[in-house]
Protein backbone atom coordinates (compact mmCIF):
# COMPACT_ATOMS: atom_id res chain seq x y z
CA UNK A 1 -13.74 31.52 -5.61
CA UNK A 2 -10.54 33.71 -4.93
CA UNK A 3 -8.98 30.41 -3.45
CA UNK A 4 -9.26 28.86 -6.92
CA UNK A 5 -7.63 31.84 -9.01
CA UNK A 6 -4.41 31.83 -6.44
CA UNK A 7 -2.77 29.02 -7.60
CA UNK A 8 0.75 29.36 -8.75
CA UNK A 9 0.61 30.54 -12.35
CA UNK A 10 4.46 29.55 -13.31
CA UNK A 11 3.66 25.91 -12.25
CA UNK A 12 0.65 25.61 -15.10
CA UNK A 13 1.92 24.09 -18.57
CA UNK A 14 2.57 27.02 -20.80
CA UNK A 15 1.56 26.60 -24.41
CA UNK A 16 3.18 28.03 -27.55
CA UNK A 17 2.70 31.83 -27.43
CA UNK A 18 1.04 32.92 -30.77
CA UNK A 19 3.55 34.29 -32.92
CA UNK A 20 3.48 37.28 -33.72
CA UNK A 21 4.00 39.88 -36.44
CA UNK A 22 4.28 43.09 -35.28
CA UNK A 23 6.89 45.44 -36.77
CA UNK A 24 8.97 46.95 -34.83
CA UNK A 25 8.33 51.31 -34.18
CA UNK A 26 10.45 52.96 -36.66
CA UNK A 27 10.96 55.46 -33.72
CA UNK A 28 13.26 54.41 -31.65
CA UNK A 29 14.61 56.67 -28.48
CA UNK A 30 17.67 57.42 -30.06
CA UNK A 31 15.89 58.80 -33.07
CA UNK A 32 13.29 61.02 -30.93
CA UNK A 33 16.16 62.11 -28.42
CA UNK A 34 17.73 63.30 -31.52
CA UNK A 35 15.64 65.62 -32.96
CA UNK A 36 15.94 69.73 -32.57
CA UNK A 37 14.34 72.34 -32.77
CA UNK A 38 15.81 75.46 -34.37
CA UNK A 39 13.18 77.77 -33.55
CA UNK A 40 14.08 80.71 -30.22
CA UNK A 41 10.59 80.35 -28.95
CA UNK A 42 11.01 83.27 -26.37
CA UNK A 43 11.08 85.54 -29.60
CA UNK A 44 8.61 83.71 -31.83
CA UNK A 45 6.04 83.71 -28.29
CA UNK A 46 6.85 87.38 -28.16
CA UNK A 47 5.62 88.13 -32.11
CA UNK A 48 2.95 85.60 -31.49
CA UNK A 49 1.66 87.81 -28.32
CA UNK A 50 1.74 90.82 -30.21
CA UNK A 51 -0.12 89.11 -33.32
CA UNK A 52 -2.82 88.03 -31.00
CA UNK A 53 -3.27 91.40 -29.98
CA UNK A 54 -3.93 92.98 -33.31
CA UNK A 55 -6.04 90.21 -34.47
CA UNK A 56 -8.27 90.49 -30.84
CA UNK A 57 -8.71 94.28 -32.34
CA UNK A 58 -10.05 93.05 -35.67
CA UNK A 59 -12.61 90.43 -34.32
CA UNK A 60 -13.82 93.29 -32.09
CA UNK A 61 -13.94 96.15 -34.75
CA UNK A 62 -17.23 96.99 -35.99
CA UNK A 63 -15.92 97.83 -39.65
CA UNK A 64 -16.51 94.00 -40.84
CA UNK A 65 -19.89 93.18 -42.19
CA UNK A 66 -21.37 90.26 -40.07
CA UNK A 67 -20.60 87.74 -42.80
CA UNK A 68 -16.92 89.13 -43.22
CA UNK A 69 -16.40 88.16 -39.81
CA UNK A 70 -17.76 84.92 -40.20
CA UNK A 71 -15.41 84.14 -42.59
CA UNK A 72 -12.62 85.62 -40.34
CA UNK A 73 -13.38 83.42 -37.21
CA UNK A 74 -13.55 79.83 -40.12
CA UNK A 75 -10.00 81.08 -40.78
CA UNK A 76 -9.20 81.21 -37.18
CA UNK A 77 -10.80 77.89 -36.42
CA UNK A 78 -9.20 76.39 -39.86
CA UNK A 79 -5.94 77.57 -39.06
CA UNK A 80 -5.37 75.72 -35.57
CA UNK A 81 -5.95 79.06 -33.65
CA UNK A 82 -9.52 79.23 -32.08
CA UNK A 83 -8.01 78.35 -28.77
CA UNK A 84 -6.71 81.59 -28.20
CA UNK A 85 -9.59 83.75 -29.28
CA UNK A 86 -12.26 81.26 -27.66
CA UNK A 87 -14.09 84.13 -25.53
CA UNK A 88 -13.94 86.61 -28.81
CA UNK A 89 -15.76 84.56 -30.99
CA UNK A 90 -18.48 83.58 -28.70
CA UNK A 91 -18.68 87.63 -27.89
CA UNK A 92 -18.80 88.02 -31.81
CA UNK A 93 -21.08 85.25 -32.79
CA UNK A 94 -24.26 86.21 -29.95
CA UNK A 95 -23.15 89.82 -31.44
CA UNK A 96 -24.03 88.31 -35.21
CA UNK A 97 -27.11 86.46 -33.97
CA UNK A 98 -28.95 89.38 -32.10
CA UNK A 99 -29.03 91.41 -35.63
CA UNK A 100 -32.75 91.85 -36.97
CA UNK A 101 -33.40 89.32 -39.02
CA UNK A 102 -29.85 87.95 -39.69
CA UNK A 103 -30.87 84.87 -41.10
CA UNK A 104 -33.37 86.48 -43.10
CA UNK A 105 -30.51 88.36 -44.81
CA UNK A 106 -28.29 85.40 -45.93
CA UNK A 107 -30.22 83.53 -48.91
CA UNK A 108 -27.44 85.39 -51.33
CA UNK A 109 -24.75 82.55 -51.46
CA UNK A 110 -25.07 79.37 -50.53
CA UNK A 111 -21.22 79.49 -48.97
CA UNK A 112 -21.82 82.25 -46.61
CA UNK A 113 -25.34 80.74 -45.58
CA UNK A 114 -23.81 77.09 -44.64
CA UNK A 115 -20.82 78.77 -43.18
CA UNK A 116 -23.27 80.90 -40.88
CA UNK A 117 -24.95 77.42 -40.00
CA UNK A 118 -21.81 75.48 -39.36
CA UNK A 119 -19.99 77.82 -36.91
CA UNK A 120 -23.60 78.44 -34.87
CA UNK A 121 -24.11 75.01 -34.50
CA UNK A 122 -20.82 74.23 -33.68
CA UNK A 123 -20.35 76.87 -31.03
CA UNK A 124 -24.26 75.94 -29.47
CA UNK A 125 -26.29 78.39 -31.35
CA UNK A 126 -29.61 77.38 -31.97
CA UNK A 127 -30.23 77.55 -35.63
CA UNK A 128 -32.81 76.50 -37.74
CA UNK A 129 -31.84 74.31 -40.68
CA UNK A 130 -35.25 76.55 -42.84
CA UNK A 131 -32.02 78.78 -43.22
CA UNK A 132 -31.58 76.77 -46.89
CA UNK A 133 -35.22 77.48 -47.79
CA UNK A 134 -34.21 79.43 -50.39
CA UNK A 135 -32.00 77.53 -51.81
CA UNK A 136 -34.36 74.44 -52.37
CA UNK A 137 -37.48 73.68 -54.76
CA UNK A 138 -41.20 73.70 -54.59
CA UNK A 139 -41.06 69.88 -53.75
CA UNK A 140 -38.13 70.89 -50.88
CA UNK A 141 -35.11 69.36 -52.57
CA UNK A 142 -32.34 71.51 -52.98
CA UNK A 143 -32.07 73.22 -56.80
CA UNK A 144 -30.28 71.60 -59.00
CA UNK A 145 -28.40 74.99 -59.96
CA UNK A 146 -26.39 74.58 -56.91
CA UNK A 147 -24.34 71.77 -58.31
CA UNK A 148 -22.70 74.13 -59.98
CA UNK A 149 -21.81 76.20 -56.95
CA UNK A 150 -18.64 74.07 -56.24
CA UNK A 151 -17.81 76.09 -52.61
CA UNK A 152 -21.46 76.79 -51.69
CA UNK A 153 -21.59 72.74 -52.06
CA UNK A 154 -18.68 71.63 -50.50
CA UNK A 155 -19.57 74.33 -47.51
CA UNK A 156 -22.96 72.52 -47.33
CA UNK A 157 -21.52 69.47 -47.18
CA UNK A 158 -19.71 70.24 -43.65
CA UNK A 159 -22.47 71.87 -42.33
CA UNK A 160 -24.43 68.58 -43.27
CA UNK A 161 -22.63 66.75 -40.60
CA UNK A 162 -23.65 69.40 -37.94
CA UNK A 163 -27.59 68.01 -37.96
CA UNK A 164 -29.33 66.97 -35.92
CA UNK A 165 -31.32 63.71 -35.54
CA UNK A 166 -34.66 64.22 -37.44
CA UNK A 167 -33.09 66.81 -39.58
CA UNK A 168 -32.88 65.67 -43.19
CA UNK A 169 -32.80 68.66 -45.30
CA UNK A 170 -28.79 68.97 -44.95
CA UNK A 171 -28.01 65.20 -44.50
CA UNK A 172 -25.74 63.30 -47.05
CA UNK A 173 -25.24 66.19 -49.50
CA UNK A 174 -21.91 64.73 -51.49
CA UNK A 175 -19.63 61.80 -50.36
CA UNK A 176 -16.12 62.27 -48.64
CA UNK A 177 -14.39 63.43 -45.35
CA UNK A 178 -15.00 66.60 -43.93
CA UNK A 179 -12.35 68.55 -42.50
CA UNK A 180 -14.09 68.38 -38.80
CA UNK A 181 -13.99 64.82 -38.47
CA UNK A 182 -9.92 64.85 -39.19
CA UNK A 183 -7.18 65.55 -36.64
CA UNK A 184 -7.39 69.17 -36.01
CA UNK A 185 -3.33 70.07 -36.18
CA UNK A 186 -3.26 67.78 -39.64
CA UNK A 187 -6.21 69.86 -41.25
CA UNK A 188 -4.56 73.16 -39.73
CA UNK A 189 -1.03 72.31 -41.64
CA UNK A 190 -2.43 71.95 -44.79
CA UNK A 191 -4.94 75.14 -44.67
CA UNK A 192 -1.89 77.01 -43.68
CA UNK A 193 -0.29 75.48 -46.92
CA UNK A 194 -3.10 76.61 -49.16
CA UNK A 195 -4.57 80.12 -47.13
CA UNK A 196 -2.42 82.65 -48.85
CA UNK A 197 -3.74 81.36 -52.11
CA UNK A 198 -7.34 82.40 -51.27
CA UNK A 199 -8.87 85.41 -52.22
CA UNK A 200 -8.52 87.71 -50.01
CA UNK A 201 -6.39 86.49 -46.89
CA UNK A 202 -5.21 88.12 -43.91
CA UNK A 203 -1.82 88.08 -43.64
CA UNK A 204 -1.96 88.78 -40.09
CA UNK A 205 -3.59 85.16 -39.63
CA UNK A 206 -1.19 83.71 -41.81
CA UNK A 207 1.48 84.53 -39.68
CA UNK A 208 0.60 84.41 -36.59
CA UNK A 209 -0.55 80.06 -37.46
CA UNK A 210 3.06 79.70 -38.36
CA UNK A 211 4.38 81.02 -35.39
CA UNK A 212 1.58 78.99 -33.49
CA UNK A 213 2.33 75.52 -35.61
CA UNK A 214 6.47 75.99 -34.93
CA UNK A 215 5.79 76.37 -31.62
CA UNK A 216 3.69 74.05 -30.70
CA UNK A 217 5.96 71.27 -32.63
CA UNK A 218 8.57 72.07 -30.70
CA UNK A 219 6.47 71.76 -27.22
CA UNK A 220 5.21 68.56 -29.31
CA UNK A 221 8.93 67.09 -29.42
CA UNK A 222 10.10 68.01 -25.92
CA UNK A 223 7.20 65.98 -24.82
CA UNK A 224 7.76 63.19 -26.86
CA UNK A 225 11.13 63.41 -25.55
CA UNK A 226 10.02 62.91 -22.04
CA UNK A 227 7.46 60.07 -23.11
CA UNK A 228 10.38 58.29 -24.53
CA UNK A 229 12.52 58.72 -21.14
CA UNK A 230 9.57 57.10 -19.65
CA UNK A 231 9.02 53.99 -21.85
CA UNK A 232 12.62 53.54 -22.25
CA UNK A 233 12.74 53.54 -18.23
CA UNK A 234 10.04 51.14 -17.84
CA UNK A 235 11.74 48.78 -20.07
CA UNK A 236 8.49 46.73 -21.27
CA UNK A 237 9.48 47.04 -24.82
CA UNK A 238 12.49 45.09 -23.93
CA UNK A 239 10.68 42.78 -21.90
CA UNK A 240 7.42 42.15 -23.60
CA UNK A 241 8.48 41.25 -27.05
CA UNK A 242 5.34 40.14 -28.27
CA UNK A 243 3.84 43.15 -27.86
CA UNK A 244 3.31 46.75 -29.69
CA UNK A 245 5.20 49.20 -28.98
CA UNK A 246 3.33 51.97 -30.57
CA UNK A 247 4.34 55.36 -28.59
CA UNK A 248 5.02 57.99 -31.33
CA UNK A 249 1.53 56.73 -32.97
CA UNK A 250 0.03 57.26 -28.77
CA UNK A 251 1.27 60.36 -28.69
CA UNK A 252 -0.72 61.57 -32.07
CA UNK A 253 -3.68 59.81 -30.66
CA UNK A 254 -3.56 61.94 -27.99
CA UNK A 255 -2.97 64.81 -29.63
CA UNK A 256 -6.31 64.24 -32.12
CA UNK A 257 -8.10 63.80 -28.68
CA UNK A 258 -6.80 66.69 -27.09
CA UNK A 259 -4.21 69.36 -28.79
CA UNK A 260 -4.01 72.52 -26.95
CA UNK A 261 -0.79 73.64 -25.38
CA UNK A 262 -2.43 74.04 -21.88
CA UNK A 263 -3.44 70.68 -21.49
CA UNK A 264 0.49 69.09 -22.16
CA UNK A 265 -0.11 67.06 -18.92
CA UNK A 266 -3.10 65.22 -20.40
CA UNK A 267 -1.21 64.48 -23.62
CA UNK A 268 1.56 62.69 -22.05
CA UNK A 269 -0.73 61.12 -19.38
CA UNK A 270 -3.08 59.66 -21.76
CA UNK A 271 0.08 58.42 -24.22
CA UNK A 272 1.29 56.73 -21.19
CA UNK A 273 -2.58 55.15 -21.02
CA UNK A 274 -2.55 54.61 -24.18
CA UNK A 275 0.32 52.68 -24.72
CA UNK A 276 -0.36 50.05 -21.20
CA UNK A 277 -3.32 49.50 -22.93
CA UNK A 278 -2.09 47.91 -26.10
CA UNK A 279 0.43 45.83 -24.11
CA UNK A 280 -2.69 45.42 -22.17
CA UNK A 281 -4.47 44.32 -25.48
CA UNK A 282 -1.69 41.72 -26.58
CA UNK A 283 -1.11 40.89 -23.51
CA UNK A 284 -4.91 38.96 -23.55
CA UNK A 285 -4.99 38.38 -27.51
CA UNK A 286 -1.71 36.72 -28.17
CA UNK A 287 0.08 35.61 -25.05
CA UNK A 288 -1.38 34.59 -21.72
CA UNK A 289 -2.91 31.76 -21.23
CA UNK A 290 -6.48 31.18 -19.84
CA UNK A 291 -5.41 30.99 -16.29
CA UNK A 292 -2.77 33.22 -16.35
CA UNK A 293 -5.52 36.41 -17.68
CA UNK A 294 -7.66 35.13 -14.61
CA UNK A 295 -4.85 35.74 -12.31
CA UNK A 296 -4.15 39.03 -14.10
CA UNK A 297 -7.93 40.15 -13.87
CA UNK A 298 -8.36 39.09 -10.53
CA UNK A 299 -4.82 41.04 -9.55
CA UNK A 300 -6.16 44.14 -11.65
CA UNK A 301 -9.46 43.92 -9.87
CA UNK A 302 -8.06 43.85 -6.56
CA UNK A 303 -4.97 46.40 -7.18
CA UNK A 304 -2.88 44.87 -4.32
CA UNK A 305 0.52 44.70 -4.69
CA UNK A 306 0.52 41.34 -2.93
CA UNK A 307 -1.43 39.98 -5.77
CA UNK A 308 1.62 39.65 -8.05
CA UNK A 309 3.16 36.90 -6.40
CA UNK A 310 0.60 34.41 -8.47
CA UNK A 311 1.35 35.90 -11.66
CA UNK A 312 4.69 34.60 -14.64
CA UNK A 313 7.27 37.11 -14.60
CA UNK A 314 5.84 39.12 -17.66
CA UNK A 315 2.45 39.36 -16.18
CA UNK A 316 4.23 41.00 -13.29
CA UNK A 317 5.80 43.67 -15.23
CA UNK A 318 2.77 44.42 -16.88
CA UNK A 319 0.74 44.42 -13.95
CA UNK A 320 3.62 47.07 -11.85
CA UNK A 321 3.48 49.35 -15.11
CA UNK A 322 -0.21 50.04 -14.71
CA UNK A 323 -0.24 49.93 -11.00
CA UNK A 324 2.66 52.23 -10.99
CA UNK A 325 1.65 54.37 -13.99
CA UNK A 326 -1.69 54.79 -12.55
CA UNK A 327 -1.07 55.46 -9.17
CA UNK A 328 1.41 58.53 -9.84
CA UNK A 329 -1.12 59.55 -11.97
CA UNK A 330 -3.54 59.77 -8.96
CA UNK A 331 -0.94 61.76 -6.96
CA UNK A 332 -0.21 64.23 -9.03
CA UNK A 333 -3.87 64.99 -9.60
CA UNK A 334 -4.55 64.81 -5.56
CA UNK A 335 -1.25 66.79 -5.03
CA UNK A 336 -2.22 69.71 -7.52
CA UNK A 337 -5.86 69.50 -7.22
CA UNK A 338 -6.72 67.87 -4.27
CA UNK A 339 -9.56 65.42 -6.36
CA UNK A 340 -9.17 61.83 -4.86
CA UNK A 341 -9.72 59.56 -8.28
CA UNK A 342 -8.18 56.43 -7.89
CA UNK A 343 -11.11 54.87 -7.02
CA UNK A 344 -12.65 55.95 -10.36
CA UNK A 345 -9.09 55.42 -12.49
CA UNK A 346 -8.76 51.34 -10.22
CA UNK A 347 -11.88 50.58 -11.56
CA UNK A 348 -11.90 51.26 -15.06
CA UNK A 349 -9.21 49.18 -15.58
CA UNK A 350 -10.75 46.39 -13.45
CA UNK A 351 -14.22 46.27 -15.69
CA UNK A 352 -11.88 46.52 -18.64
CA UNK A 353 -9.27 43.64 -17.89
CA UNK A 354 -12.81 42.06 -17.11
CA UNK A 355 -14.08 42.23 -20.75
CA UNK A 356 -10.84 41.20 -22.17
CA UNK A 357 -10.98 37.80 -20.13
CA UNK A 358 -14.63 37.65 -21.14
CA UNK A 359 -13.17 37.47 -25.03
CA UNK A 360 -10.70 35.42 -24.25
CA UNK A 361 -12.67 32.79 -22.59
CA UNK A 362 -15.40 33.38 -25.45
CA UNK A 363 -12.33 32.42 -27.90
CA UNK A 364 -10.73 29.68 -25.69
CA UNK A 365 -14.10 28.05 -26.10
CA UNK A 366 -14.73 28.49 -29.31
CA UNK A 367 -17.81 30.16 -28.63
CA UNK A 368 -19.53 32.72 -30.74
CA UNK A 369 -21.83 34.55 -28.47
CA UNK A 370 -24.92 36.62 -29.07
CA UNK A 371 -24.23 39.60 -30.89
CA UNK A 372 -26.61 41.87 -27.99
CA UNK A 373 -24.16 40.10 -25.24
CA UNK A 374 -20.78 40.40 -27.58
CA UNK A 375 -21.74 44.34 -27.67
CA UNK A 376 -22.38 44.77 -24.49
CA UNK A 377 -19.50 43.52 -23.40
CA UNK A 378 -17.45 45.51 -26.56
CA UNK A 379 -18.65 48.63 -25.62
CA UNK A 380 -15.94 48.27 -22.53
CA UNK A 381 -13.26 45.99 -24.59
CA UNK A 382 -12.94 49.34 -26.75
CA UNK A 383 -11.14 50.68 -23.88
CA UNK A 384 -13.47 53.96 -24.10
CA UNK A 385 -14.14 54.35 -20.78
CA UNK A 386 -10.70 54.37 -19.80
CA UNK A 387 -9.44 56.85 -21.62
CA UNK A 388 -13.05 59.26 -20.99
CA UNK A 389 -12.13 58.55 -17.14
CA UNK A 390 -8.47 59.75 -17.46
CA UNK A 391 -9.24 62.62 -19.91
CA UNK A 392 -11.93 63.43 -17.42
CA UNK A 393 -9.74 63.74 -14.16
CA UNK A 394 -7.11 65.37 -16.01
CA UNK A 395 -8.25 68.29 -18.01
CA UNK A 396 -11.99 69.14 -16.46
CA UNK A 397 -11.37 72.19 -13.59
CA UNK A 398 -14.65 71.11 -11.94
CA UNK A 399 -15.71 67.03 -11.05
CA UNK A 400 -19.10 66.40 -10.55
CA UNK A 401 -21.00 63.12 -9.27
CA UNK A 402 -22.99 63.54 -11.94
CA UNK A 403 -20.98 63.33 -14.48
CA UNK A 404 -18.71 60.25 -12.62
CA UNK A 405 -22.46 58.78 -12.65
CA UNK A 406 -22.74 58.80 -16.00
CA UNK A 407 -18.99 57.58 -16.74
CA UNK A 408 -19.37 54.76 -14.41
CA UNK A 409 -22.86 53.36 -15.84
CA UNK A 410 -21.95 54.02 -19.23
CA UNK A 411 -25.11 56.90 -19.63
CA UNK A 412 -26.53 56.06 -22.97
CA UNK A 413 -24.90 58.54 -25.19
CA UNK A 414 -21.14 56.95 -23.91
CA UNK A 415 -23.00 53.57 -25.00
CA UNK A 416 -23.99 55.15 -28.22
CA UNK A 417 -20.42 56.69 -28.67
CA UNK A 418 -18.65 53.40 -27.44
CA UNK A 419 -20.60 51.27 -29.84
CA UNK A 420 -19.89 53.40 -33.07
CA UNK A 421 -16.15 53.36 -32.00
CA UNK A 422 -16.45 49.80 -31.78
CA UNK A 423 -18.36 48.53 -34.84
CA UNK A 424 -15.87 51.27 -36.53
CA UNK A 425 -12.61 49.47 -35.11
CA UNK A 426 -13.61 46.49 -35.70
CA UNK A 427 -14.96 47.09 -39.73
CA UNK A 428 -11.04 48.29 -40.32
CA UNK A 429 -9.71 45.30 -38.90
CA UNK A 430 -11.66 42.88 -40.03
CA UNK A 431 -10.34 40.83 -42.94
């Protein structure tokens, strides 16, 4: 009952805290404060504008063969820059697939053909994996002649992991990391590195994804700037020495998440998330005590400020960081928006604080539980649906109940998603 969770927590014999071994962040505010940026981005947004302008004319010419243009919108999405042309290249792609017999006409090059296959099913196309017919045996294996066809493979390779479920005939072509499945502004960098040595490259592109890159670092630093105002404000580093402080790494996170300029507000936001919810991690792995995380939960679950007065000191900080956090976050989305999601924000941290204290009492115990009740409960731990519900709230333009439906009872493909993440964390963890 609530009457037995309100006892005084600073009254119950506190153990030895777990040590800890955490490094401290390389980054400290002094050292992001401290960096500039030399670019004037009034003048480099003023090139960029007019860059955009002559490549918008090239997408839209009709002088470039259908599989020229494929290869111009790769470079676009390679380079960091499909943002900008998003409503070109779905004009030029349902332009590509209404040709006669396009498909038909690809069997040529194994390159071109998994290119055309990638960038339809990436952008929603329906598209028949038969497209590689002609490119496999009587017995429907793919000719061995193709090994030799060092692009045409590695270009079937990332199409491979564009499948779908039943479709074997692209699956597990070679071994490695495609560039999809990396952090988008990473992969950009380096193809900007490399594009002027391919054969042939437009040097419009090429230009206008430096421009791009410079100035989206230095939107990048100003708001790690103003993250680091905020953490330094809060003051739980100082505080909560036992815990991670982890905010330049956050920040990235976010940004492999979610990079475009436009949504600056949701990178900062879900940094901010991000880093409560490693304190929030430490806080119920290394250093409250059994009691203590009930109090917490039950505080959490409640979000009353009047809950606070049963919690140690520490807790208390912790618990006014998310509460406060949070909470402005719910204004300012009310305030600009007029969307009242509290509600949905409160309680994703409630049925999260809820599996932590179900893993700590699991380890208090020393119990190992079933591994159908251990995943069931992970699949919250892994903190996915707090960071879907945030993202969710903060960058989508329309909220449906349907969709809240199917954050809130974890619809099976979150469940899928949340278990993968999971079994993934844990695998690189695990010793």
């Amino acid at each position: 009952s609530s009457s037995q969770l309100v006892g005084d927590a600073n009254k119950h014999h506190t153990p030895c805290r777990t040590p800890h071994n955490f490094q401290p962040s390389p980054f400290t505010h002094e050292f992001i404060q401290s960096l500039e940026n030399k670019f004037a981005i009034e003048t480099l947004q003023e090139r960029a504008t007019k860059l955009e302008e002559k490549v918008r004319v090239q997408i839209n010419g009709t002088d470039m063969k259908p599989l020229s243009l494929l290869k111009f919108i790769d470079d676009i999405e390679r380079l960091g820059l499909s943002f900008k042309f998003e409503e070109e290249i779905n004009t030029t792609l349902l332009k590509i697939v209404s040709i006669e017999n396009f498909e038909d006409r690809t069997g040529e090059s194994l390159h071109e053909t998994a290119l055309l296959f990638g960038i339809l099913r990436r952008h929603g196309f329906d598209v028949s994996e038969d497209i590689f017919m002609s490119f496999k045996d009587e017995k429907g294996k793919f000719k061995h002649e193709i090994s030799n066809d060092v692009e045409g493979m590695l270009s079937l390779y990332e199409a491979s992991y564009l499948s779908l479920e039943g479709e074997k005939q692209v699956r597990h072509v070679l071994e490695g990391l495609p560039y999809h499945r990396s952090c988008f502004r990473l992969m950009a960098r380096q193809y900007i590195n490399r594009y002027d040595k391919i054969e042939p490259y437009n040097l419009l592109l090429l230009e206008l994804a430096k421009l791009d890159f410079n100035m989206e670092q230095s939107l990048y630093q100003n708001e790690l700037k103003e993250l680091s105002r905020w953490w330094l404000d809060i003051g739980l580093s100082r505080k909560l020495k036992f815990a991670r402080d982890r905010l330049v790494e956050l920040y990235i996170w976010s940004l492999a998440i979610i990079h475009e300029p436009q949504f600056a507000i949701c990178h900062k936001e879900l940094t901010k998330v991000g880093q409560l919810l490693t304190i929030l991690d430490d806080v119920y792995d290394i250093y409250g005590t059994l009691d203590e995380l009930e109090l917490f939960t039950y505080a959490i679950e409640r979000w009353n400020m009047n809950s606070i007065n049963t919690l140690p000191d520490n807790l208390v900080l912790c618990f006014l960081a998310i509460y406060n956090t949070v909470n402005g976050m719910a204004y300012d989305i009310f305030k600009e928006r007029g969307i009242k999601c509290l509600p949905y924000l409160t309680k994703s941290w409630s049925d999260l604080c809820k599996a932590y204290l179900q893993e700590a009492k699991w380890f208090y115990n020393k119990i190992i539980p079933p591994f159908n009740e251990f995943l069931q409960n992970a699949r919250i731990s892994i903190t996915g649906v707090v960071v879907l519900t945030h993202s969710y709230f903060l960058v989508s333009k329309d909220i449906t109940e349907q969709v809240l439906h199917s954050i809130t009872n974890l619809h099976e493909l979150l469940s899928s998603s949340f278990t993968i993440l999971r079994l993934t964390d844990d695998l690189a963890t695990s010793t």
